[in-house]
C-alpha atoms as a PDB file:
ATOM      1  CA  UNK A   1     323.361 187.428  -7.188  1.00  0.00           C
ATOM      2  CA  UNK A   2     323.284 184.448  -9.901  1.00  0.00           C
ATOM      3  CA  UNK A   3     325.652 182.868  -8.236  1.00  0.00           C
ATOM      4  CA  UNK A   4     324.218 182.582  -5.250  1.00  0.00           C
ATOM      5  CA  UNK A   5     321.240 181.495  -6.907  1.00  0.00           C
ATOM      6  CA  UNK A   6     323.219 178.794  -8.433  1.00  0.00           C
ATOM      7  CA  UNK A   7     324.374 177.738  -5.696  1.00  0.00           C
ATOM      8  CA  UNK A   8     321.159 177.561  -3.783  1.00  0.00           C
ATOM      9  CA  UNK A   9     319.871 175.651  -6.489  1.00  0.00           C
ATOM     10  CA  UNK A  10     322.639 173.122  -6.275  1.00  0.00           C
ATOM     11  CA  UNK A  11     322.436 172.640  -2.364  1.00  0.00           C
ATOM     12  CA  UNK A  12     318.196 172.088  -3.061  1.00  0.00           C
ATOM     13  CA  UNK A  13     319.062 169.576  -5.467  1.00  0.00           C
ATOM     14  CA  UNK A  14     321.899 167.813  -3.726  1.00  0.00           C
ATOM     15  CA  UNK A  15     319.281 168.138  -0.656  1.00  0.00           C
ATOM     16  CA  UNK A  16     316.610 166.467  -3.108  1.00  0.00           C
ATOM     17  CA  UNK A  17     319.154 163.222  -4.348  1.00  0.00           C
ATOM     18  CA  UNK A  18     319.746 162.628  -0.794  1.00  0.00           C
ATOM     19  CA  UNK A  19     316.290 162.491   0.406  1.00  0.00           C
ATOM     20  CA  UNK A  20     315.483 160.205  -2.608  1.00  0.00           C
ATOM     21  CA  UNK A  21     318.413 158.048  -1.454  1.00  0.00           C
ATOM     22  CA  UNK A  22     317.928 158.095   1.949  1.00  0.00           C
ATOM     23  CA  UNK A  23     313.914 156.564   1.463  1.00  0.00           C
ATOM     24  CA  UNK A  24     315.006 154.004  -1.628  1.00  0.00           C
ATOM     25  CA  UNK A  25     317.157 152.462   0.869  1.00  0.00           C
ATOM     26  CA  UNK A  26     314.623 152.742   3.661  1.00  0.00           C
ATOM     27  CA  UNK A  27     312.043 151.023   1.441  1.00  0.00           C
ATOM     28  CA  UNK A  28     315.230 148.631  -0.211  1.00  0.00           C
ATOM     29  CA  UNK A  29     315.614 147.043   3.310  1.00  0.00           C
ATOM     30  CA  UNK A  30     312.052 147.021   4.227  1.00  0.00           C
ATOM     31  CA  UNK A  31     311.533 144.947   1.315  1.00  0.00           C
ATOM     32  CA  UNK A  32     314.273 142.273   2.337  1.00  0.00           C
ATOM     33  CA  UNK A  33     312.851 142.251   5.706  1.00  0.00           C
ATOM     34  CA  UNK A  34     309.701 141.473   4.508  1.00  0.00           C
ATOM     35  CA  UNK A  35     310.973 139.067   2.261  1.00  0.00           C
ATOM     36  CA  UNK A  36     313.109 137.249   4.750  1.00  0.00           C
ATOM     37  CA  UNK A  37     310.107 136.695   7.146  1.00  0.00           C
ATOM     38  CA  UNK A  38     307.962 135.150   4.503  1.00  0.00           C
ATOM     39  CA  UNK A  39     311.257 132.752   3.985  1.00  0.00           C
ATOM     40  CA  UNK A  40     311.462 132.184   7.767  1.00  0.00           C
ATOM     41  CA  UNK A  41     307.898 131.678   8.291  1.00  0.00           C
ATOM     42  CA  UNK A  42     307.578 129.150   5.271  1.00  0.00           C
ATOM     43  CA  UNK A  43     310.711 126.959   6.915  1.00  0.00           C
ATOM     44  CA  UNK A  44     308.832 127.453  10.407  1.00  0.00           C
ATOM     45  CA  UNK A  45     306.122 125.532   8.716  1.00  0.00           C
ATOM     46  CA  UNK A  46     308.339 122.633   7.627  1.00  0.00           C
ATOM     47  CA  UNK A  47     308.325 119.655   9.531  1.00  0.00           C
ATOM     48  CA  UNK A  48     310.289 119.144  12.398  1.00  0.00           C
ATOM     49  CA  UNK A  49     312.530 116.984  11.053  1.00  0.00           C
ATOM     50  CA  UNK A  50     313.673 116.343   7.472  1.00  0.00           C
ATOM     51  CA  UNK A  51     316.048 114.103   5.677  1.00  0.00           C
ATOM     52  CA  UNK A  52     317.912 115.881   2.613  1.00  0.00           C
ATOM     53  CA  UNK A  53     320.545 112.888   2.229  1.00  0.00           C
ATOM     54  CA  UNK A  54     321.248 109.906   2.605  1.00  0.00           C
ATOM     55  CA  UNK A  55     324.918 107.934   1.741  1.00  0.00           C
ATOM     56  CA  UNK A  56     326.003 104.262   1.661  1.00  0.00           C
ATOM     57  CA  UNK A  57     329.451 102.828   2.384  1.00  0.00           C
ATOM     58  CA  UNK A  58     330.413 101.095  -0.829  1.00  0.00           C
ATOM     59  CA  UNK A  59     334.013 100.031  -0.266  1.00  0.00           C
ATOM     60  CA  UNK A  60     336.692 100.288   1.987  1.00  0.00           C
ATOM     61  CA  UNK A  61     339.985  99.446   1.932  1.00  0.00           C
ATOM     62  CA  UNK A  62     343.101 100.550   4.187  1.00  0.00           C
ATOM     63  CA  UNK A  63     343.611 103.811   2.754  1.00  0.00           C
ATOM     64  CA  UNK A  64     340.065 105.362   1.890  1.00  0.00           C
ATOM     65  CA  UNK A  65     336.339 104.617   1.501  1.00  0.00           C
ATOM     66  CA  UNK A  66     333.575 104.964  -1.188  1.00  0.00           C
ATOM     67  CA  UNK A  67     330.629 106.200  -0.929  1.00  0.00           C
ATOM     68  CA  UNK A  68     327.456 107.250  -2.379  1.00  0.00           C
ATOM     69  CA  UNK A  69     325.340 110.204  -1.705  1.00  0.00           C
ATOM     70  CA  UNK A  70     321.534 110.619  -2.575  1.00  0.00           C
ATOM     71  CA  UNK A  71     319.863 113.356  -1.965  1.00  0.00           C
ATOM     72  CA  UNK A  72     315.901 114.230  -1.053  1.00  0.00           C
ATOM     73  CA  UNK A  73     313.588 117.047  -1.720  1.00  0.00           C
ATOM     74  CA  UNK A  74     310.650 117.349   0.957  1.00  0.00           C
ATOM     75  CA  UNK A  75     308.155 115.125  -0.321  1.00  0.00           C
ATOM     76  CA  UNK A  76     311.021 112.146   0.100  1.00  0.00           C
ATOM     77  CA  UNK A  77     311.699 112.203  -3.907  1.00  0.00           C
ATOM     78  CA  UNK A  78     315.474 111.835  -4.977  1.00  0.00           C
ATOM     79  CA  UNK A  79     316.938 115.146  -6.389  1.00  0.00           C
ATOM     80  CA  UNK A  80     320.492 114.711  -6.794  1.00  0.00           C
ATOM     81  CA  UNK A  81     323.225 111.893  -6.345  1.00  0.00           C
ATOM     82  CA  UNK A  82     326.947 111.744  -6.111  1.00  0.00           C
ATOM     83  CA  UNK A  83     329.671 108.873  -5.681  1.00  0.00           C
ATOM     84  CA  UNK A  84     333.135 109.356  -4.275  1.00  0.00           C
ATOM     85  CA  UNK A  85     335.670 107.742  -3.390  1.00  0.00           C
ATOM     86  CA  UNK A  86     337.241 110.058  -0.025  1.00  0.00           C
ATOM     87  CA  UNK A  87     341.273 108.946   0.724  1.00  0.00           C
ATOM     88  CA  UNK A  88     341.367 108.281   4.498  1.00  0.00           C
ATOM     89  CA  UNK A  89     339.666 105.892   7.119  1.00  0.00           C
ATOM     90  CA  UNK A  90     337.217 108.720   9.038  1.00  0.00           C
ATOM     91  CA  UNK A  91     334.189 111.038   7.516  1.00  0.00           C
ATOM     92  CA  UNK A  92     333.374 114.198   8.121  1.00  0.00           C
ATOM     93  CA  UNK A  93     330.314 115.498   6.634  1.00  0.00           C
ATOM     94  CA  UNK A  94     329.968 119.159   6.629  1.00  0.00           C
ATOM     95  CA  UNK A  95     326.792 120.880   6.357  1.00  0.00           C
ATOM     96  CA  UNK A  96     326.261 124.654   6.469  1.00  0.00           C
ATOM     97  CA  UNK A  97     323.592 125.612   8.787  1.00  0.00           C
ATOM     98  CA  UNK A  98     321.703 129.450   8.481  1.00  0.00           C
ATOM     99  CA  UNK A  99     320.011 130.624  11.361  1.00  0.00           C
ATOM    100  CA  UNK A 100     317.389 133.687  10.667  1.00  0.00           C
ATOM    101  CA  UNK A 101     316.969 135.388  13.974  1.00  0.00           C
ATOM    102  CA  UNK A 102     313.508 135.795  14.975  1.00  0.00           C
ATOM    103  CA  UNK A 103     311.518 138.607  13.686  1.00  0.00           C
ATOM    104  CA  UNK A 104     307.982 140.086  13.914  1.00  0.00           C
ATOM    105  CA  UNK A 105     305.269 137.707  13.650  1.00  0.00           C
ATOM    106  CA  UNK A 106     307.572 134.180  13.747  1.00  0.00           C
ATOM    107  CA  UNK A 107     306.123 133.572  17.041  1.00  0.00           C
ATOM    108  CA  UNK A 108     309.570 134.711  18.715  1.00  0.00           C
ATOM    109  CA  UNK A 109     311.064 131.412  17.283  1.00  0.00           C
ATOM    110  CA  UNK A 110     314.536 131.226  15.210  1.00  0.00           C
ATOM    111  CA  UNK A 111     314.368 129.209  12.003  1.00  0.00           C
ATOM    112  CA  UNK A 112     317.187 127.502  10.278  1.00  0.00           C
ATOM    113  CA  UNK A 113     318.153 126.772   6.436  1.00  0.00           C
ATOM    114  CA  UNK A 114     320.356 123.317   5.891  1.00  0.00           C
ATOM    115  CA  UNK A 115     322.660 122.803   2.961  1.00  0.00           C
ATOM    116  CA  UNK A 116     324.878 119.902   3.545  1.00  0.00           C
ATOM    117  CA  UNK A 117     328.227 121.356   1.364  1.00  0.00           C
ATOM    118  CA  UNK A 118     331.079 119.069   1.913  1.00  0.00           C
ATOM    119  CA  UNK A 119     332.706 115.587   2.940  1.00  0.00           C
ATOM    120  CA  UNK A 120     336.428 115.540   3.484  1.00  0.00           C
ATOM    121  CA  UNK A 121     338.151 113.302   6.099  1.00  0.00           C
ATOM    122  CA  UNK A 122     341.396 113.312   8.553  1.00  0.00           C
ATOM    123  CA  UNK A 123     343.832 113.284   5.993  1.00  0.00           C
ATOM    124  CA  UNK A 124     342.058 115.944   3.297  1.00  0.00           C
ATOM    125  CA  UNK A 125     341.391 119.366   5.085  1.00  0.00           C
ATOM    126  CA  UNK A 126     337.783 120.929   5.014  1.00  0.00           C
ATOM    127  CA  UNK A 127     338.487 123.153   2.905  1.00  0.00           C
ATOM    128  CA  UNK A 128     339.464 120.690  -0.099  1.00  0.00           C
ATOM    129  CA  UNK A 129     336.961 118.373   1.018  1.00  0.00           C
ATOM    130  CA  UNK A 130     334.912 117.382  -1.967  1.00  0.00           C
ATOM    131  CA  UNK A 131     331.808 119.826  -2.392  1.00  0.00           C
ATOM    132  CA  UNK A 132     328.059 118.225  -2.521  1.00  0.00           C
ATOM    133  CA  UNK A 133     326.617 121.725  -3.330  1.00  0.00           C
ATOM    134  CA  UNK A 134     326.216 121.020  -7.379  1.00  0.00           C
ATOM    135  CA  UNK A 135     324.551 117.743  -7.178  1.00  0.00           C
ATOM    136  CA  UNK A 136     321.546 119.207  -5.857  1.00  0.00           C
ATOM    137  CA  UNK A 137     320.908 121.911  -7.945  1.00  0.00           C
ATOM    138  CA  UNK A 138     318.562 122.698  -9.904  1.00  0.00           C
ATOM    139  CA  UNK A 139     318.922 126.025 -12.226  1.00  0.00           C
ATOM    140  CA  UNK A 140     320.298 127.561  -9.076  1.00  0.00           C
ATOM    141  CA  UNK A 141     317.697 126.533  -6.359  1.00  0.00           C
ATOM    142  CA  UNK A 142     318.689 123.929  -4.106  1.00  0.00           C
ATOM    143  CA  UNK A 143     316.519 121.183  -4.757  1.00  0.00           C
ATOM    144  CA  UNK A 144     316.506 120.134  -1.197  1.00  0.00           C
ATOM    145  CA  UNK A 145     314.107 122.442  -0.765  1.00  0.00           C
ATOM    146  CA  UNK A 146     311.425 121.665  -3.459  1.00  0.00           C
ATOM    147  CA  UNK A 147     307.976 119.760  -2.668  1.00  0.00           C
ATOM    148  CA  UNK A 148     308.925 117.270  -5.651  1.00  0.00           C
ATOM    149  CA  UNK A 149     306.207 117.004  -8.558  1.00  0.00           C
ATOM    150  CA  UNK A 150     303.668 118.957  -9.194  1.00  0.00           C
ATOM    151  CA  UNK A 151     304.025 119.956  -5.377  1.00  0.00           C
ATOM    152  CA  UNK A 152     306.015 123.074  -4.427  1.00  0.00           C
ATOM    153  CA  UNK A 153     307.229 123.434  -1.019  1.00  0.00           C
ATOM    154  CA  UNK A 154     307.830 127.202  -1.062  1.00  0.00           C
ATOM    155  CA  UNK A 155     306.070 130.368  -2.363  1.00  0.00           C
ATOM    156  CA  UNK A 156     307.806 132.006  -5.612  1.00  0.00           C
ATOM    157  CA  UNK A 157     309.011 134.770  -3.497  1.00  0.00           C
ATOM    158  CA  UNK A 158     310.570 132.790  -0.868  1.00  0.00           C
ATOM    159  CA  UNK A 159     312.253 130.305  -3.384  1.00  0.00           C
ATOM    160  CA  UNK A 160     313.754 133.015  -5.019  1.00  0.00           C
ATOM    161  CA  UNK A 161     315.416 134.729  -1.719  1.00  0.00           C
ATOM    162  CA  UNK A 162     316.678 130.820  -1.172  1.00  0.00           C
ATOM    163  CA  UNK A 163     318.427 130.942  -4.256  1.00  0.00           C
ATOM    164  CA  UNK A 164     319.947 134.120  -3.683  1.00  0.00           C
ATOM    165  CA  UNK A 165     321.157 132.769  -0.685  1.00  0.00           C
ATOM    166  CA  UNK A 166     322.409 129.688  -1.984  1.00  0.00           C
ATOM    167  CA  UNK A 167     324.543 131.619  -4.236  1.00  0.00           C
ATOM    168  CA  UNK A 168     326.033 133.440  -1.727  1.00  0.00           C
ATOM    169  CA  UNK A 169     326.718 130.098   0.141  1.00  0.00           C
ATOM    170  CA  UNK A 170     328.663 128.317  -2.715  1.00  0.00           C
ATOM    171  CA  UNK A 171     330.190 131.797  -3.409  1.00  0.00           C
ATOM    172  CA  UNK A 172     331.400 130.833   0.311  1.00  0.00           C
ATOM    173  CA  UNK A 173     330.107 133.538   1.939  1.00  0.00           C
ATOM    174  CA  UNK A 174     329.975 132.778   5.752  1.00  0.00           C
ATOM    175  CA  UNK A 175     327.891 135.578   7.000  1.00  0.00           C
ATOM    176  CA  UNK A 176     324.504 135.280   5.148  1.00  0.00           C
ATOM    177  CA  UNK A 177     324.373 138.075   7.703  1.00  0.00           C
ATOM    178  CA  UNK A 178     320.729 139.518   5.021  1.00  0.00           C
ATOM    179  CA  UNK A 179     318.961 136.424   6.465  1.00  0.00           C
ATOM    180  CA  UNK A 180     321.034 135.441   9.962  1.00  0.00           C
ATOM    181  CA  UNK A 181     324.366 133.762  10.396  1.00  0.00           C
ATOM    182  CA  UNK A 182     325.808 130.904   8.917  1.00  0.00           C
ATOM    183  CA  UNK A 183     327.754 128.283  10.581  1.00  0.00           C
ATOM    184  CA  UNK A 184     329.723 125.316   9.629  1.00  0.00           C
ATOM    185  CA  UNK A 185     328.171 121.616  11.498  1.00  0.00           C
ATOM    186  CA  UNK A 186     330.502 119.002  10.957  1.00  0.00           C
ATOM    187  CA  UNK A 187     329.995 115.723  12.239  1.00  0.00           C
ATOM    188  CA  UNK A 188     332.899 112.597  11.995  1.00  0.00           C
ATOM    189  CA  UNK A 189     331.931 108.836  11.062  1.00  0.00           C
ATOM    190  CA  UNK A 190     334.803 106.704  12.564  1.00  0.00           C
ATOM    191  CA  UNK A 191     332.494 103.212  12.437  1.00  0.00           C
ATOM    192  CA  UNK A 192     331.254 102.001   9.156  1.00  0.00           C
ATOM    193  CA  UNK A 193     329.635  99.240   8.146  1.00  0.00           C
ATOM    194  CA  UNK A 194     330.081  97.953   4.682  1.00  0.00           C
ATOM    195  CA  UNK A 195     326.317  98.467   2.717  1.00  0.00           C
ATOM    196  CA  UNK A 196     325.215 100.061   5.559  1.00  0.00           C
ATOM    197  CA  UNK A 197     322.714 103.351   4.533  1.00  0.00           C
ATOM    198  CA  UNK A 198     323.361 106.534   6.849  1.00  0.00           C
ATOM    199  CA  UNK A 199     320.950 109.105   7.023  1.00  0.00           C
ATOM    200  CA  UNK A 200     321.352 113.334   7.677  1.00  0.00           C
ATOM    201  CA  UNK A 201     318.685 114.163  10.082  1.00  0.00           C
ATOM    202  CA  UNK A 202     318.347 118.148  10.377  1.00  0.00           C
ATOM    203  CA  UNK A 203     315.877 120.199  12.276  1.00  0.00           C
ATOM    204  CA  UNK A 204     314.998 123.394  11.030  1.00  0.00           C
ATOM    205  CA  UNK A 205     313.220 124.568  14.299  1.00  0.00           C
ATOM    206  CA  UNK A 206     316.397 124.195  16.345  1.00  0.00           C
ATOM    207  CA  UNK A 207     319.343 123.852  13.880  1.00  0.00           C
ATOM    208  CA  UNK A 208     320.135 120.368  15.245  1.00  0.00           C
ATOM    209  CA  UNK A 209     322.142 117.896  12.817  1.00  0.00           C
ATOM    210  CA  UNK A 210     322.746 114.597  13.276  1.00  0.00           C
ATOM    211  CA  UNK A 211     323.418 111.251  11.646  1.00  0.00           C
ATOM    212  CA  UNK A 212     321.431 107.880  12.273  1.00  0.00           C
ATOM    213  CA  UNK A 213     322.456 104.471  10.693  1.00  0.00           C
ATOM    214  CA  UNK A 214     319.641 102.691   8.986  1.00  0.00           C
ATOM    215  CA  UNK A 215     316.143 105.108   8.276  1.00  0.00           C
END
C-alpha cells in the first residue's frame, strides 16, 4: 500500500512540474511576442527612409582603396566612424537586413532592422571582410538606432530586445528567427570618384538598400 502511495505521489508531482513548465513557457513566449511587436511597431514608425552611414573615397591606388566610414543615429548626429584601407579595386558593402514578419496589430505590414556589418572587396572574401559592427556601438546597443541627445528614438523595452538582437547578429547568428529572418544585402561599388561622399539609403518599411553618390 505505501508504495503505491509513493508512487501516486510521485506521478502528481511529476504531473504538477510539467504543468508549471508547460504555462512558464506559454507565458515565456507570449512575452517575446509581445515584446517583438512593440519593436516592430516602433521601426514601423520610423521614417521611410534613413541614412545610418555614410563613406568617402580617400585614396586609391592600383591595388586597393581607402576609405572612411561615418556613421548616423536618427536624428542625423554622428555615432561612430571608421577608416580603412580595403586591398582591391571594387567594394562591397554588406549590410545585414532583419525582417519581422507581420503580426497582430502592425497593420499587416513587415518591418525591417538594418545593421550595415561588413566591407570586403573581389580579392578579400565576405567573410574576412573588415567588420563595421564595433564602431557603432554603444554599451551594446547599436547606436544607429538612437534619437541622438536628449532624444531617444525607441522605448526602454524595445531598445533592449535590439540589443539582444544585435548580439546575436555579431555573434553571427543568421536566423534571428525570435524576431524574423536575417539576410545578407550586399551591394558592389566598381566607379569611384576620388573625395566623392556615398551614402547607405535603407528602408525599413520594405527592406530596400541602396547606395546614392552625393546626399
Amino acid at each position: 500500500m505505501n508504495f503505491f502511495k509513493s508512487a501516486h505521489f510521485i506521478l502528481t508531482l511529476f504531473f504538477l512540474v510539467c504543468v508549471i513548465a508547460f504555462f512558464t513557457a506559454i507565458k515565456a513566449t507570449l512575452s517575446l511576442n509581445a515584446r517583438a511587436e512593440s519593436l516592430q511597431q516602433e521601426v514601423l514608425r520610423l521614417e521611410e527612409t534613413i541614412t545610418p552611414l555614410r563613406f568617402k573615397i580617400t585614396a586609391r591606388t592600383a591595388g586597393s582603396i581607402s576609405l572612411e566610414v561615418r556613421f548616423y543615429d536618427l536624428s542625423g548626429r554622428e555615432c561612430g566612424k571608421r577608416s580603412l584601407t580595403v586591398p582591391g579595386r571594387e567594394l562591397h558593402i554588406d549590410v545585414s537586413v532583419v525582417s519581422m514578419p507581420a503580426l497582430q496589430g502592425a497593420e499587416g505590414k513587415n518591418a525591417y532592422l538594418f545593421f550595415p556589418y561588413a566591407v570586403f572587396s573581389e580579392q578579400i572574401a565576405a567573410e574576412d571582410g573588415f567588420s563595421l559592427l564595433g564602431a557603432y556601438e554603444a554599451d551594446g546597443f547599436p547606436a544607429l538606432y538612437s534619437g541622438g541627445e536628449n532624444k531617444a528614438a525607441l522605448s526602454p523595452a524595445s531598445g533592449a530586445e535590439l540589443s539582444s538582437l544585435f548580439s546575436r547578429i555579431k555573434a553571427g547568428d543568421s536566423t534571428a528567427k525570435d524576431f524574423g529572418s536575417s539576410v545578407h544585402d550586399i551591394k558592389e561599388i566598381t566607379g569611384f570618384k576620388l573625395g566623392a561622399v556615398y551614402t547607405v539609403l535603407c528602408h525599413p518599411h520594405t527592406g530596400g538598400v541602396e547606395i546614392v553618390q552625393g546626399k
